[in-house]
PDB file of N, CA and C in Angstrom:
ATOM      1  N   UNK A   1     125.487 170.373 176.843  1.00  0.00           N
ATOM      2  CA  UNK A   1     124.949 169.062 176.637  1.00  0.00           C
ATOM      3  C   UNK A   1     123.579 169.203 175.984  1.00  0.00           C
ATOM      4  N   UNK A   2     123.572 168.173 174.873  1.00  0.00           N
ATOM      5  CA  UNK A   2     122.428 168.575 174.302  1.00  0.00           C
ATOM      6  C   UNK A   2     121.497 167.202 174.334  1.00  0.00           C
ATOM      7  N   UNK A   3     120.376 167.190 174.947  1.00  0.00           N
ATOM      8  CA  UNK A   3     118.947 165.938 174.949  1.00  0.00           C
ATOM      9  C   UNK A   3     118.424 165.860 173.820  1.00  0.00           C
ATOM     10  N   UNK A   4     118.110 164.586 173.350  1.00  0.00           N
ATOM     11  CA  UNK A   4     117.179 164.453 172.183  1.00  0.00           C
ATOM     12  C   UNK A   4     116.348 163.441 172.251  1.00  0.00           C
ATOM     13  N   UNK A   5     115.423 163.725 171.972  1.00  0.00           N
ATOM     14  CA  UNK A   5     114.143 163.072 171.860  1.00  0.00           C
ATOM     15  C   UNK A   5     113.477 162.030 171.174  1.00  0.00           C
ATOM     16  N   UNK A   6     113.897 162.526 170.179  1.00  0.00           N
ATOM     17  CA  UNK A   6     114.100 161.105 169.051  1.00  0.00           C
ATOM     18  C   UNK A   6     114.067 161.975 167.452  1.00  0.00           C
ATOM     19  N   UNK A   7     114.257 161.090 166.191  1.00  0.00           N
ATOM     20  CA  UNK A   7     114.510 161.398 164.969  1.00  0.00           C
ATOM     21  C   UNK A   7     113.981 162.429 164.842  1.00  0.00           C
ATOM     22  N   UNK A   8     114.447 163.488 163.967  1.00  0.00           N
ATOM     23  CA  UNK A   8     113.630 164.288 163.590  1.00  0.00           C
ATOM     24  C   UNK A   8     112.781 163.788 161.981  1.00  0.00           C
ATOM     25  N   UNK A   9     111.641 164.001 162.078  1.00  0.00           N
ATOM     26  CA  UNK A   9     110.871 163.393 160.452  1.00  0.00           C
ATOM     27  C   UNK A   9     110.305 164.305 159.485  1.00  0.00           C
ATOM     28  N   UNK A  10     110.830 165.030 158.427  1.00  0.00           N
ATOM     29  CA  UNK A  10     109.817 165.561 157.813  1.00  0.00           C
ATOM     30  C   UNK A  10     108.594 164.558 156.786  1.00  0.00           C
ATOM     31  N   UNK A  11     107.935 165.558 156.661  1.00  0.00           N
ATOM     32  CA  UNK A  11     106.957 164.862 155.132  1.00  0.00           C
ATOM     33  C   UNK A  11     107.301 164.705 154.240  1.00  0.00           C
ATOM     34  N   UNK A  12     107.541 163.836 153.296  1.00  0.00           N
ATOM     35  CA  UNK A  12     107.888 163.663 151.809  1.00  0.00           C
ATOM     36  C   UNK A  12     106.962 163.103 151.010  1.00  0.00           C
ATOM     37  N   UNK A  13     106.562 163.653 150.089  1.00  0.00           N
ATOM     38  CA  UNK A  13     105.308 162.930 149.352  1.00  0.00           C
ATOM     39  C   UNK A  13     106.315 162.359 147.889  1.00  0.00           C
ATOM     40  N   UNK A  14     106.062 161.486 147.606  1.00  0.00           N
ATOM     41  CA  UNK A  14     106.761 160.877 146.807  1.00  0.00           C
ATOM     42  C   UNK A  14     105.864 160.251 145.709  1.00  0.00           C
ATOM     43  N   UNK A  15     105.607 160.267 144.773  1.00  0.00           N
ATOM     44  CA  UNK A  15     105.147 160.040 143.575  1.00  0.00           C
ATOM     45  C   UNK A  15     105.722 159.460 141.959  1.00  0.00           C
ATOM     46  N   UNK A  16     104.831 159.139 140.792  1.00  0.00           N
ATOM     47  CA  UNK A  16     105.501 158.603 139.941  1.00  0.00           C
ATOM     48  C   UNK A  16     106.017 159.582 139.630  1.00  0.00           C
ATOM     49  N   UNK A  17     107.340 158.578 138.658  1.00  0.00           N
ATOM     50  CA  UNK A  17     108.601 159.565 138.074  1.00  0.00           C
ATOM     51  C   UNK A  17     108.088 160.050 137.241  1.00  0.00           C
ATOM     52  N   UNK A  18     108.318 161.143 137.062  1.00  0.00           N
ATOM     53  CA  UNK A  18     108.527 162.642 135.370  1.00  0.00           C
ATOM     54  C   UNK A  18     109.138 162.226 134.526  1.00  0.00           C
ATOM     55  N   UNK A  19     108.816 161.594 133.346  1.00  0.00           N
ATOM     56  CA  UNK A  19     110.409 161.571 132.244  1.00  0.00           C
ATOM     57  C   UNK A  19     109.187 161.607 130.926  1.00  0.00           C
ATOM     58  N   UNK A  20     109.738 163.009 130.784  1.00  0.00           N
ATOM     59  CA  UNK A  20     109.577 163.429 129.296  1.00  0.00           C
ATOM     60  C   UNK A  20     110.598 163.636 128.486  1.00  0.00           C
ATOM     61  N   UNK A  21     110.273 163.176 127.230  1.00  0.00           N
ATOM     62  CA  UNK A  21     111.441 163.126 126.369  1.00  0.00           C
ATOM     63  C   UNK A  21     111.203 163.953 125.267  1.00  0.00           C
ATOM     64  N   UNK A  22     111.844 164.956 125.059  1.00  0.00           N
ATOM     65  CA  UNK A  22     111.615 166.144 123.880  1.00  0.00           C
ATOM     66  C   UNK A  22     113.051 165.752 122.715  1.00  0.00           C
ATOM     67  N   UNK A  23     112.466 166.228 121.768  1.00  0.00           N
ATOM     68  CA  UNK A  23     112.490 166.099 120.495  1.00  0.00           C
ATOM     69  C   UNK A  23     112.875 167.034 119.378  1.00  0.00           C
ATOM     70  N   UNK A  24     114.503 167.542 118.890  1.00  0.00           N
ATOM     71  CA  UNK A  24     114.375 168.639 117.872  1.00  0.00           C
ATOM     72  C   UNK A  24     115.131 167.815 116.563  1.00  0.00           C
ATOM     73  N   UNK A  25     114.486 168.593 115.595  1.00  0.00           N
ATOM     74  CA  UNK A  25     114.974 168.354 113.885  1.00  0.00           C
ATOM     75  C   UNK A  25     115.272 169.603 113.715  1.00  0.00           C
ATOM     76  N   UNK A  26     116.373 169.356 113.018  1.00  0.00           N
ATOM     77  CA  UNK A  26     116.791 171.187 112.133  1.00  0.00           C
ATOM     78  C   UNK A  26     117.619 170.470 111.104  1.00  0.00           C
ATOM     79  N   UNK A  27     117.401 171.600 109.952  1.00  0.00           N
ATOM     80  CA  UNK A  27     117.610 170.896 108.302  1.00  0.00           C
ATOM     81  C   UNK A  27     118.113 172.946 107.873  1.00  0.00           C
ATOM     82  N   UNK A  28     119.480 172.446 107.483  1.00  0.00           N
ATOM     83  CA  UNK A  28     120.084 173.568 107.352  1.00  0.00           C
ATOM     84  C   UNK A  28     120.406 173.750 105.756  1.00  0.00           C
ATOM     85  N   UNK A  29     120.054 175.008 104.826  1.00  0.00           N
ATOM     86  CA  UNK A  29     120.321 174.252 103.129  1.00  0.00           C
ATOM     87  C   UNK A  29     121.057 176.040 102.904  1.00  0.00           C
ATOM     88  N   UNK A  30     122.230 175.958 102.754  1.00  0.00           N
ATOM     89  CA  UNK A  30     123.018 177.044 101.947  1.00  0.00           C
ATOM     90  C   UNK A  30     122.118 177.255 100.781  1.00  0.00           C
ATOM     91  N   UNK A  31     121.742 178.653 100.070  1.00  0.00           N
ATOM     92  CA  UNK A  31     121.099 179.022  99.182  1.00  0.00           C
ATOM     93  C   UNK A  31     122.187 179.114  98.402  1.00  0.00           C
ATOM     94  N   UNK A  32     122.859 180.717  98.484  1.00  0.00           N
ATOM     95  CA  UNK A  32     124.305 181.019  98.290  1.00  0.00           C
ATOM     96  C   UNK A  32     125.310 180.770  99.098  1.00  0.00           C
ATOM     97  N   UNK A  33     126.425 181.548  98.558  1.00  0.00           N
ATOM     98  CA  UNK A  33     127.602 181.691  99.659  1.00  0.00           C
ATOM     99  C   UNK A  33     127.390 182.146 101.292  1.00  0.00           C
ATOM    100  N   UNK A  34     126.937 183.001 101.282  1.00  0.00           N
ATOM    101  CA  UNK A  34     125.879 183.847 102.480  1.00  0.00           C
ATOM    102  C   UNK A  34     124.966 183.452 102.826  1.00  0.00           C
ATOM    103  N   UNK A  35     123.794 183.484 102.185  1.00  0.00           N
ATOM    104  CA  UNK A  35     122.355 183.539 102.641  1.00  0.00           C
ATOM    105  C   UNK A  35     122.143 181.917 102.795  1.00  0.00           C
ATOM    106  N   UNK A  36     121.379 181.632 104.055  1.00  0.00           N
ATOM    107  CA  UNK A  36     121.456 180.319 104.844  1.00  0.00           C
ATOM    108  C   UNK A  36     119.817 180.480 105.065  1.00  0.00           C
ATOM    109  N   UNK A  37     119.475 179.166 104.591  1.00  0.00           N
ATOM    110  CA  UNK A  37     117.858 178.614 105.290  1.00  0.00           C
ATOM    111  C   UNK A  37     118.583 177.933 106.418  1.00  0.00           C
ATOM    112  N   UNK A  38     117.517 177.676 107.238  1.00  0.00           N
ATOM    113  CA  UNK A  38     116.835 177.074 108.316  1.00  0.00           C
ATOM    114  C   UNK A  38     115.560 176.528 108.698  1.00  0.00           C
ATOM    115  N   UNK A  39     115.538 175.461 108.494  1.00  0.00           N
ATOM    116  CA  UNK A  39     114.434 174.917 109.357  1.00  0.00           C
ATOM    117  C   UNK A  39     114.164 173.808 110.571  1.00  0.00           C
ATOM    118  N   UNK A  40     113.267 174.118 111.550  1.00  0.00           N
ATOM    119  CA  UNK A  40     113.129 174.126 112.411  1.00  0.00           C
ATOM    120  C   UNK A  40     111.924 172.816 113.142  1.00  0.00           C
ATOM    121  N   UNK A  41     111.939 171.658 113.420  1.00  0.00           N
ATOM    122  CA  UNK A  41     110.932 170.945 114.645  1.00  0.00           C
ATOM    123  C   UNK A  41     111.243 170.700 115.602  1.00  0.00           C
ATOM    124  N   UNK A  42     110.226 171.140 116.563  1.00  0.00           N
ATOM    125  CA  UNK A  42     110.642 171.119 117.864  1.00  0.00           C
ATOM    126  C   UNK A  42     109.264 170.487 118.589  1.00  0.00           C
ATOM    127  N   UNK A  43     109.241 168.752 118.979  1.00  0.00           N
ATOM    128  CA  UNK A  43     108.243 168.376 119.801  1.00  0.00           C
ATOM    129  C   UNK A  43     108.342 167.942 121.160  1.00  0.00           C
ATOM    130  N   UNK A  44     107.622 168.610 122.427  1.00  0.00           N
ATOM    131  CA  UNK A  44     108.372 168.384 123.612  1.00  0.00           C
ATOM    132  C   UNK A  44     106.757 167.326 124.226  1.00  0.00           C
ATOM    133  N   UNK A  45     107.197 166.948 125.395  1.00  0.00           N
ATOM    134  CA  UNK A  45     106.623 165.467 125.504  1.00  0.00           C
ATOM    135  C   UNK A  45     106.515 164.797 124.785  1.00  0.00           C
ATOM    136  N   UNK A  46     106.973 163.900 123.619  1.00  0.00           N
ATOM    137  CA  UNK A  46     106.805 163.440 122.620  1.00  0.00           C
ATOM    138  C   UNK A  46     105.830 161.735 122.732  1.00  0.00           C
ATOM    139  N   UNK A  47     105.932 161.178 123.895  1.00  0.00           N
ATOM    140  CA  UNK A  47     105.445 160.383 124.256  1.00  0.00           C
ATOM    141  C   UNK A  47     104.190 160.540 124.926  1.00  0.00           C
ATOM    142  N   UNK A  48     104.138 161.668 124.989  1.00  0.00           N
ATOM    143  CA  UNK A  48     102.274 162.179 125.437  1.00  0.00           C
ATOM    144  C   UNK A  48     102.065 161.758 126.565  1.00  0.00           C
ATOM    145  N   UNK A  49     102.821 161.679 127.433  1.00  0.00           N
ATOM    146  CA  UNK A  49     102.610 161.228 129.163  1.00  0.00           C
ATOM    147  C   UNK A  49     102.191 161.853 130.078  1.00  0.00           C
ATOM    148  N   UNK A  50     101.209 161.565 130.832  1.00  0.00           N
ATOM    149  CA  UNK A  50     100.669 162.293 131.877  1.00  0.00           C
ATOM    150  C   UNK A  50     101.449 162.471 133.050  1.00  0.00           C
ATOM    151  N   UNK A  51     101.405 163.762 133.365  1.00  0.00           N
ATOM    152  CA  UNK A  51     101.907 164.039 134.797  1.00  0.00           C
ATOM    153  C   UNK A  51     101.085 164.256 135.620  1.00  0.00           C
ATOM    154  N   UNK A  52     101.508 163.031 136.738  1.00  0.00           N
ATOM    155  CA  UNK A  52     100.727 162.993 137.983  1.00  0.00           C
ATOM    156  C   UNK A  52     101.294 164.399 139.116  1.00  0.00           C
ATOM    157  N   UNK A  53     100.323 164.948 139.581  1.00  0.00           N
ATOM    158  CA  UNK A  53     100.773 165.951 140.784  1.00  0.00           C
ATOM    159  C   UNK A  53      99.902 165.268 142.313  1.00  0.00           C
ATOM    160  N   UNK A  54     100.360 165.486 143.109  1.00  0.00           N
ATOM    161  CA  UNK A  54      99.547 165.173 144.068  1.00  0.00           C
ATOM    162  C   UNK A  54      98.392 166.096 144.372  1.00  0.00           C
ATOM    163  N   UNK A  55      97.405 165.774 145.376  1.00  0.00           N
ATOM    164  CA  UNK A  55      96.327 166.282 145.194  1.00  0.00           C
ATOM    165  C   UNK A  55      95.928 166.997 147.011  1.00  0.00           C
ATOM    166  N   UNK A  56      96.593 167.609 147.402  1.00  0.00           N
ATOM    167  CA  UNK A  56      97.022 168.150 148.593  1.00  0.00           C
ATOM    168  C   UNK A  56      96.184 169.491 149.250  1.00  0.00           C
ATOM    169  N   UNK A  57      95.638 170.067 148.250  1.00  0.00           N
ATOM    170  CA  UNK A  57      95.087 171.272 148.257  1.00  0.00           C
ATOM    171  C   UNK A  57      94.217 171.566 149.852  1.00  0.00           C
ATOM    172  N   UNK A  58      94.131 172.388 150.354  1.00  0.00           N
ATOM    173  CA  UNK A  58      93.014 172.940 151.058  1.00  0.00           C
ATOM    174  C   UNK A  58      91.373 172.438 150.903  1.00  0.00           C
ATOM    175  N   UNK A  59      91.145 173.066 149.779  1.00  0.00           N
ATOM    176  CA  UNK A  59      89.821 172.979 149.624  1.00  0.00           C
ATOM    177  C   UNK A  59      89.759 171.501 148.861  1.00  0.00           C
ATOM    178  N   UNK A  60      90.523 170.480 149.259  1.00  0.00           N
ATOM    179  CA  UNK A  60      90.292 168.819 148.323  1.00  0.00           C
ATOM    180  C   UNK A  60      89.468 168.050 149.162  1.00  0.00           C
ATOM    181  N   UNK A  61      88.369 167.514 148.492  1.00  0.00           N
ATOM    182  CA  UNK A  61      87.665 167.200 149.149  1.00  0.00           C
ATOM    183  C   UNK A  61      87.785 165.319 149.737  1.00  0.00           C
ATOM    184  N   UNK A  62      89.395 165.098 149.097  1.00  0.00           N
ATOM    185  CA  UNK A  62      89.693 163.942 149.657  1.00  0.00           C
ATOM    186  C   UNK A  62      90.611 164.431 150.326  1.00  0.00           C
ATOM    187  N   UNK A  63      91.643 163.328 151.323  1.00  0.00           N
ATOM    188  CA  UNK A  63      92.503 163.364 152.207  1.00  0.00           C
ATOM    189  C   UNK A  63      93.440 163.627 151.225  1.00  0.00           C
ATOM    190  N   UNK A  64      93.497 162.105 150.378  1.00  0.00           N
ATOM    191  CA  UNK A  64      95.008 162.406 150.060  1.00  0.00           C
ATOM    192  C   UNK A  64      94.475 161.476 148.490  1.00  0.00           C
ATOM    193  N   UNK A  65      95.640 161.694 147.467  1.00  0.00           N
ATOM    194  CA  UNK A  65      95.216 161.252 146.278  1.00  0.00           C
ATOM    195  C   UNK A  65      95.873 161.697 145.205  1.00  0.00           C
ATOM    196  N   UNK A  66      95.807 161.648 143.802  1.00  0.00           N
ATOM    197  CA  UNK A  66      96.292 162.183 142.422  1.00  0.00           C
ATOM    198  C   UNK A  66      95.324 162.439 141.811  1.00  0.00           C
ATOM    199  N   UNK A  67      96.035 163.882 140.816  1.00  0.00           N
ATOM    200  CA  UNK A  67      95.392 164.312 139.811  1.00  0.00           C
ATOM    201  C   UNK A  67      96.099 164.408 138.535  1.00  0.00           C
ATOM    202  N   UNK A  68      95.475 164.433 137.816  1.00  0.00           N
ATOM    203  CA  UNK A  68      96.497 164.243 136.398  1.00  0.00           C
ATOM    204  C   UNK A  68      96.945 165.372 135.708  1.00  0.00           C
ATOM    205  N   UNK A  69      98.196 165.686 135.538  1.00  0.00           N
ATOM    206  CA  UNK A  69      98.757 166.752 134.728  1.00  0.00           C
ATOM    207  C   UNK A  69      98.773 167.794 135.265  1.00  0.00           C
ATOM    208  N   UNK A  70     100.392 168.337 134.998  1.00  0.00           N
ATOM    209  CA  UNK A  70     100.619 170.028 135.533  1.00  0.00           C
ATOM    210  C   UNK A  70     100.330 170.779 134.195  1.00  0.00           C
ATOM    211  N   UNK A  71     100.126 171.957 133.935  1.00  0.00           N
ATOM    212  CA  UNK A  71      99.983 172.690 133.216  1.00  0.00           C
ATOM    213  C   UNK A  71     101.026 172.669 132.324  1.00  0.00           C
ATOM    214  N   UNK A  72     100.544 172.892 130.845  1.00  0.00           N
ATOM    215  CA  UNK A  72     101.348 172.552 129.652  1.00  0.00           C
ATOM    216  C   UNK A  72     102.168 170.956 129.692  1.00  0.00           C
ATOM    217  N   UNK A  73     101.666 170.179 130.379  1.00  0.00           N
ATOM    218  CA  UNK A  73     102.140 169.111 130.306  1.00  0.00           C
ATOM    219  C   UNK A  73     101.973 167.796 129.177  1.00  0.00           C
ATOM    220  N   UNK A  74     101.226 168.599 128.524  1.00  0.00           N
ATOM    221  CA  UNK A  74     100.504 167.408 126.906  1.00  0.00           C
ATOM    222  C   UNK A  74     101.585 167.895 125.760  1.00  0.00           C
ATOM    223  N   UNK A  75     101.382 166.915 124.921  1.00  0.00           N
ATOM    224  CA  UNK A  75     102.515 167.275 123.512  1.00  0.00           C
ATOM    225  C   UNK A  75     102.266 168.251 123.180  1.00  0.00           C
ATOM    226  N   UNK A  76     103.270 169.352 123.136  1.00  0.00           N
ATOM    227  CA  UNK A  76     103.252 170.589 121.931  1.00  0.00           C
ATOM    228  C   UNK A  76     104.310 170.462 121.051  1.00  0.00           C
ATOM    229  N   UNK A  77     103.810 170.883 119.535  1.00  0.00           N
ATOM    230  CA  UNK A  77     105.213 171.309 118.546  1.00  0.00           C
ATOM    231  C   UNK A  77     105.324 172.758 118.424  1.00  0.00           C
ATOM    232  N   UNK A  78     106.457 173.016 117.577  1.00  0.00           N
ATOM    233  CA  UNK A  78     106.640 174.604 117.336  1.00  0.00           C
ATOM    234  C   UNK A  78     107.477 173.965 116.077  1.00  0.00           C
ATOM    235  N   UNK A  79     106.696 174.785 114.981  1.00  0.00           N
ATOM    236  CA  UNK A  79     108.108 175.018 113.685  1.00  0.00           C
ATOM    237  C   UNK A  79     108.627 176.432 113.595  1.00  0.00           C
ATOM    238  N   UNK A  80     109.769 176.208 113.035  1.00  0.00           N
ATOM    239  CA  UNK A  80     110.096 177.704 112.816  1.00  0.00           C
ATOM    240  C   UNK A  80     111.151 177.997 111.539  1.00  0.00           C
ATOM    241  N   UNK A  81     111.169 178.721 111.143  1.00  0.00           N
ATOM    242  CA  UNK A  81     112.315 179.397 110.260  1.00  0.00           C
ATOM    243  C   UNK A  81     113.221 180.117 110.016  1.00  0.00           C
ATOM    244  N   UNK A  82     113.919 180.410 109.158  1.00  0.00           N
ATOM    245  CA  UNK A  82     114.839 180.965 109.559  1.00  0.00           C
ATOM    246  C   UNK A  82     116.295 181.136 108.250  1.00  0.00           C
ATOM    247  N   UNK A  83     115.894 183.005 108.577  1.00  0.00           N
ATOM    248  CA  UNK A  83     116.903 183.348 106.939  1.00  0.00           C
ATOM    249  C   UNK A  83     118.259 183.820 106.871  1.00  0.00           C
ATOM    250  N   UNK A  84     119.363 183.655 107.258  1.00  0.00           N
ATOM    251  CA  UNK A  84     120.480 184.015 107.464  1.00  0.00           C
ATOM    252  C   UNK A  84     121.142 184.938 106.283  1.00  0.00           C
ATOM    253  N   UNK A  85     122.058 185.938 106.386  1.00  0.00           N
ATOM    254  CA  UNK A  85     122.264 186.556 105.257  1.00  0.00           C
ATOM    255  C   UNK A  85     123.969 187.512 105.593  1.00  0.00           C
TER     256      UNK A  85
END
């Protein structure tokens, strides 16, 4: 027989939603029969949105709160190329 005490509760910190929306272009041009270009855009966050993290730390000198942005979280592009043969 098993007693219980009441619900068990964990913590859940719950925060705004994440939605980044990334972004690729590729433009493909036959030279010859064989040999193939490639090119390449690639922009991820494209909407430049901040990510909130909570602010939980040890050494925080508030209780409880937000801070803005996880690491690499701002727009980056990358081009690239590319020679097939």
């Amino acid at each position: 027989m098993f007693a219980t005490i009441g619900p068990v509760r964990t913590l859940v910190l719950t925060g705004p939603m994440v939605a980044n929306i990334d972004l690729s272009l590729r433009k493909r041009v036959v030279i010859t029969g064989r040999v193939v270009y490639e090119f390449s855009l690639d922009v991820f966050n494209v909407m430049n949105r901040v990510t909130w993290v909570p602010n939980t730390g040890i050494s925080s000198t508030t209780l409880a709160g937000w801070q803005a942005g996880l690491p690499g979280s701002a727009r980056t592009m990358q081009i690239g190329t590319r020679i097939s043969w």
